[in-house]
PDB file of N, CA and C in Angstrom:
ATOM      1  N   UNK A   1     137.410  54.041  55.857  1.00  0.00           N
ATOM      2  CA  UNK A   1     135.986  54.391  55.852  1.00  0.00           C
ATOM      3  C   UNK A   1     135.775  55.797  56.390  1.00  0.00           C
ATOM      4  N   UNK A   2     136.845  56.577  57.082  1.00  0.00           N
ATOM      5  CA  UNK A   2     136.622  58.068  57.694  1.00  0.00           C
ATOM      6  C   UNK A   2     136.730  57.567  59.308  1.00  0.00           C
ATOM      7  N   UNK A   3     136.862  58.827  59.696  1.00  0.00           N
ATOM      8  CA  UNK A   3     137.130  58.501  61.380  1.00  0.00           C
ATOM      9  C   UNK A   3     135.606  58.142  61.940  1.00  0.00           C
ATOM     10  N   UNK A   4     136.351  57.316  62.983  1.00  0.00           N
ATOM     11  CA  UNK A   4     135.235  56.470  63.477  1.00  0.00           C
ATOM     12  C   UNK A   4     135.054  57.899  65.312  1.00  0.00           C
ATOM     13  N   UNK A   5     133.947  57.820  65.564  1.00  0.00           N
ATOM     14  CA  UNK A   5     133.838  58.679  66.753  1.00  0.00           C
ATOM     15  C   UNK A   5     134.390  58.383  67.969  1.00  0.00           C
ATOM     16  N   UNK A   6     133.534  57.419  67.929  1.00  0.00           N
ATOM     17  CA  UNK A   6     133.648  56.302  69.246  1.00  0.00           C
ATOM     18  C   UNK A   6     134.638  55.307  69.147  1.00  0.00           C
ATOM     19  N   UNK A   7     135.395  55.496  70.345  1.00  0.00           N
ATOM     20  CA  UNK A   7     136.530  54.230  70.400  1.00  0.00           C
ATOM     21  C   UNK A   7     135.812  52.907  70.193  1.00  0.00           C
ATOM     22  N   UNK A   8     136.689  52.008  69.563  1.00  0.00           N
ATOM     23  CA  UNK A   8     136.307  50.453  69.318  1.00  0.00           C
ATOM     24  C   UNK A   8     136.427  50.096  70.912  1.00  0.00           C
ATOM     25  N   UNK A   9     135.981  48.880  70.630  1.00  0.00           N
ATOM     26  CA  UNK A   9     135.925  47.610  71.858  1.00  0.00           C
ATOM     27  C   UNK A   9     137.544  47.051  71.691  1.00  0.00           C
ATOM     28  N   UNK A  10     138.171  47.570  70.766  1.00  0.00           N
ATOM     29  CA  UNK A  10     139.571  46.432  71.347  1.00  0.00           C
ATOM     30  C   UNK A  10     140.113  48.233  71.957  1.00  0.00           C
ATOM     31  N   UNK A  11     140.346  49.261  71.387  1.00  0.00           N
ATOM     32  CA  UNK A  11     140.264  50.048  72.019  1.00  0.00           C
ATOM     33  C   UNK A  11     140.122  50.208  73.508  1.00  0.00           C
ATOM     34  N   UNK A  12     138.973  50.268  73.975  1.00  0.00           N
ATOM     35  CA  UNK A  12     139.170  50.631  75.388  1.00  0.00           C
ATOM     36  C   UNK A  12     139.336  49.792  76.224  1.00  0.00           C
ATOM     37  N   UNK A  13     139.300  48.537  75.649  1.00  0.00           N
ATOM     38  CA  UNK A  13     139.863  46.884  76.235  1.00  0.00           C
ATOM     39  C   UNK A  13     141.502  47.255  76.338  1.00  0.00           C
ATOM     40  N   UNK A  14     141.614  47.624  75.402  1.00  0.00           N
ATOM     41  CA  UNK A  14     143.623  47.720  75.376  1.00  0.00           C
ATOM     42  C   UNK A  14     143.901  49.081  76.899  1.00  0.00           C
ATOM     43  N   UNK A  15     143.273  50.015  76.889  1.00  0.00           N
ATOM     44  CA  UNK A  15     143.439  50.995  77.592  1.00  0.00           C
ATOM     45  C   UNK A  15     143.342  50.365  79.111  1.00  0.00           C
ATOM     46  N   UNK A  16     142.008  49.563  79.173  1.00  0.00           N
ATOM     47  CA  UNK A  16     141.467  49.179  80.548  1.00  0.00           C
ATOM     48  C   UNK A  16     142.963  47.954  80.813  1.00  0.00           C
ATOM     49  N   UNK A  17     143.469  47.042  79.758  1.00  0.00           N
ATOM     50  CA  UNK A  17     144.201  46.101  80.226  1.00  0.00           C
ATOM     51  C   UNK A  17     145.742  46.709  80.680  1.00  0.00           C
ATOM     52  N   UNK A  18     145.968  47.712  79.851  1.00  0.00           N
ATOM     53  CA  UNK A  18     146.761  48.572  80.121  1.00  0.00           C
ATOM     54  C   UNK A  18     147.174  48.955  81.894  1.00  0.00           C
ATOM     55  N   UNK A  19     145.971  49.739  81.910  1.00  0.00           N
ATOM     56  CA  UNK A  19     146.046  50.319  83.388  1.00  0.00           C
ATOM     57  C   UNK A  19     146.026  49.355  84.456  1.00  0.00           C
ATOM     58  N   UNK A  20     145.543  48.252  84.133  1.00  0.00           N
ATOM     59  CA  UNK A  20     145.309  46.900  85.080  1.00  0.00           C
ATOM     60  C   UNK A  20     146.746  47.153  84.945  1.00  0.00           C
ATOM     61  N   UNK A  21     147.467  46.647  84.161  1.00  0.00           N
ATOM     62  CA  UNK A  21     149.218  46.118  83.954  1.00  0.00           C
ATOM     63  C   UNK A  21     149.605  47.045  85.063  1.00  0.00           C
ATOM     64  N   UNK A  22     149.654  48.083  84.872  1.00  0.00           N
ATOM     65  CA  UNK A  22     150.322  48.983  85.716  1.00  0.00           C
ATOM     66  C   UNK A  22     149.815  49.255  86.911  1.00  0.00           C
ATOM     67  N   UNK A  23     148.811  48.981  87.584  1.00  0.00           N
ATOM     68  CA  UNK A  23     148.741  48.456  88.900  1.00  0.00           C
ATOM     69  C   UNK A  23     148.915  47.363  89.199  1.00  0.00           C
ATOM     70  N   UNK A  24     148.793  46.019  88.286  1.00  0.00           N
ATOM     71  CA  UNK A  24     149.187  45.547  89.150  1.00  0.00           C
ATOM     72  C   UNK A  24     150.580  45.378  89.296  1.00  0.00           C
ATOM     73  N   UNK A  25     151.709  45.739  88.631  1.00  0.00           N
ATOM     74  CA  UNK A  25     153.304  45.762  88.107  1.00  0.00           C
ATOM     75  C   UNK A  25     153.379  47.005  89.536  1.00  0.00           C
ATOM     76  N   UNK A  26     152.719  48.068  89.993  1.00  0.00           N
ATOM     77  CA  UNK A  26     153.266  48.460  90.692  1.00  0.00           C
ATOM     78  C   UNK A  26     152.585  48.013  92.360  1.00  0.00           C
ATOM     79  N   UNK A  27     151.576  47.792  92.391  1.00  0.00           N
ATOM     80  CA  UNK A  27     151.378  47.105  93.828  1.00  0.00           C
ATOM     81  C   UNK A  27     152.422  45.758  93.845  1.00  0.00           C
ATOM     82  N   UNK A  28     152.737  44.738  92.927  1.00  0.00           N
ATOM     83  CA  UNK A  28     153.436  43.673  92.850  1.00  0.00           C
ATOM     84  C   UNK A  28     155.142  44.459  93.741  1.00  0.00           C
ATOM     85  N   UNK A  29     155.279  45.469  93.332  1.00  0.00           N
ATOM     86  CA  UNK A  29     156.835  46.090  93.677  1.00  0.00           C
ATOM     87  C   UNK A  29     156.359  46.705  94.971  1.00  0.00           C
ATOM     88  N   UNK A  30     155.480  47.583  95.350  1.00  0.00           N
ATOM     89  CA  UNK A  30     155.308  47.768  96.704  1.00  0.00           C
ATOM     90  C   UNK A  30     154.849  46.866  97.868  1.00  0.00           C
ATOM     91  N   UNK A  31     154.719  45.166  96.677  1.00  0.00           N
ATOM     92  CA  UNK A  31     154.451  44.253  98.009  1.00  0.00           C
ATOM     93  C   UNK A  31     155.657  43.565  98.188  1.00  0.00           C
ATOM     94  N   UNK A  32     156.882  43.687  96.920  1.00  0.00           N
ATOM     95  CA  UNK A  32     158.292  43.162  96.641  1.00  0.00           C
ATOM     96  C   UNK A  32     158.941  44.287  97.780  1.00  0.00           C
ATOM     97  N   UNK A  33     158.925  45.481  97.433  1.00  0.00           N
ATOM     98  CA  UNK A  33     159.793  46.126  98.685  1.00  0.00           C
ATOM     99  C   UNK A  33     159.472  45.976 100.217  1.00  0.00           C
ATOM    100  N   UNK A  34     157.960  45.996 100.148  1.00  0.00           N
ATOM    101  CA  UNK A  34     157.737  45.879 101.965  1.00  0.00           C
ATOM    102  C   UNK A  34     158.498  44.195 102.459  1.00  0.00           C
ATOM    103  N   UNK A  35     158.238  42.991 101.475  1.00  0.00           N
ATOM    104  CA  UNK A  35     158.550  42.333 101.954  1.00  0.00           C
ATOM    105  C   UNK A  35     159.845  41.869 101.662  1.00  0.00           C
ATOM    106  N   UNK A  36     160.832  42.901 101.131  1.00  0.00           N
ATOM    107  CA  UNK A  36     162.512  42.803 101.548  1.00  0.00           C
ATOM    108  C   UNK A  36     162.346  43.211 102.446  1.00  0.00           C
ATOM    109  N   UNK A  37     162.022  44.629 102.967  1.00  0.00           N
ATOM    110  CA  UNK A  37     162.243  45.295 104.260  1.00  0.00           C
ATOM    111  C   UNK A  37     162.018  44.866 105.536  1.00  0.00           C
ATOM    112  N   UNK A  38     160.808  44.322 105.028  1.00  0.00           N
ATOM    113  CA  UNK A  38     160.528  43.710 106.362  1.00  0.00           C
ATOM    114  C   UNK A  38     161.355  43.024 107.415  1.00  0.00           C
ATOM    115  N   UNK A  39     161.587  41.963 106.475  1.00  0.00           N
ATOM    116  CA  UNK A  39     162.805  41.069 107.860  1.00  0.00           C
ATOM    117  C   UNK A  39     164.030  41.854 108.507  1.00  0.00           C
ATOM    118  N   UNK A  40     164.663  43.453 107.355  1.00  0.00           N
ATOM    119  CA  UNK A  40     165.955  44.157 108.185  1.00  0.00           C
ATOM    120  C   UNK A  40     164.994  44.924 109.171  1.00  0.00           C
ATOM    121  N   UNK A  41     163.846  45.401 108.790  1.00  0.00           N
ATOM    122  CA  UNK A  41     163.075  45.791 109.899  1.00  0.00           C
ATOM    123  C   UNK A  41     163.120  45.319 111.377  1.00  0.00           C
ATOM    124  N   UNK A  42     162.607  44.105 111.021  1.00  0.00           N
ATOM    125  CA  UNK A  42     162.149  42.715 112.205  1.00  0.00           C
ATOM    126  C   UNK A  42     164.125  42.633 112.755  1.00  0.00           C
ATOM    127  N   UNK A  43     165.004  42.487 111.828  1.00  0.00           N
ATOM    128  CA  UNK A  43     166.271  42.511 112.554  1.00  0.00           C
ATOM    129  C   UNK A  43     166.782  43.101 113.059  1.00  0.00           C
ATOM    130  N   UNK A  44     166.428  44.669 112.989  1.00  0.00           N
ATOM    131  CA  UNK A  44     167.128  45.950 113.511  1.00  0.00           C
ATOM    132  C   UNK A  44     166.670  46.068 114.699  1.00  0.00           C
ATOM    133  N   UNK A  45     165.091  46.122 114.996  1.00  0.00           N
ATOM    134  CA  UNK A  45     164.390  45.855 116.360  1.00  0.00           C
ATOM    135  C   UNK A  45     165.036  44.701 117.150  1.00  0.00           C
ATOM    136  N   UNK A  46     165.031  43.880 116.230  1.00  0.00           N
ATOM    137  CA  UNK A  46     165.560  43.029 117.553  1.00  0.00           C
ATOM    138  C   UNK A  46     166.838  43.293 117.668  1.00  0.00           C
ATOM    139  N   UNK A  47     167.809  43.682 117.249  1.00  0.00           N
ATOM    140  CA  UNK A  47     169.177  44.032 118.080  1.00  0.00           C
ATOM    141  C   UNK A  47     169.007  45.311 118.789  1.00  0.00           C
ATOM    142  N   UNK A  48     167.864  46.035 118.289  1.00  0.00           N
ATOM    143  CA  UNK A  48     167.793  47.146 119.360  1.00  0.00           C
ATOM    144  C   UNK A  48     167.368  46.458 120.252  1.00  0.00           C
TER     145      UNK A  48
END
């Protein structure tokens, strides 16, 4: 039909679900690393 101007609705739905993915894929890994660390944390203190 010719270019459309305005992005569609699955459009900026895909973009918005998108960026969700990738926060939450990366808060999910910065709550996966703090809570490996944590316990050699909690273990190192205590043998100090």
């Amino acid at each position: 039909m010719g270019q459309r101007i305005r992005p569609t609705a699955a459009d900026v739905f895909a973009s918005a679900d998108f960026m969700r993915g990738i926060v939450v894929v990366s808060s999910f890994g910065f709550w996966a690393v703090m809570l490996g660390l944590m316990p050699v944390l909690v273990f190192r203190i205590w043998l100090a």
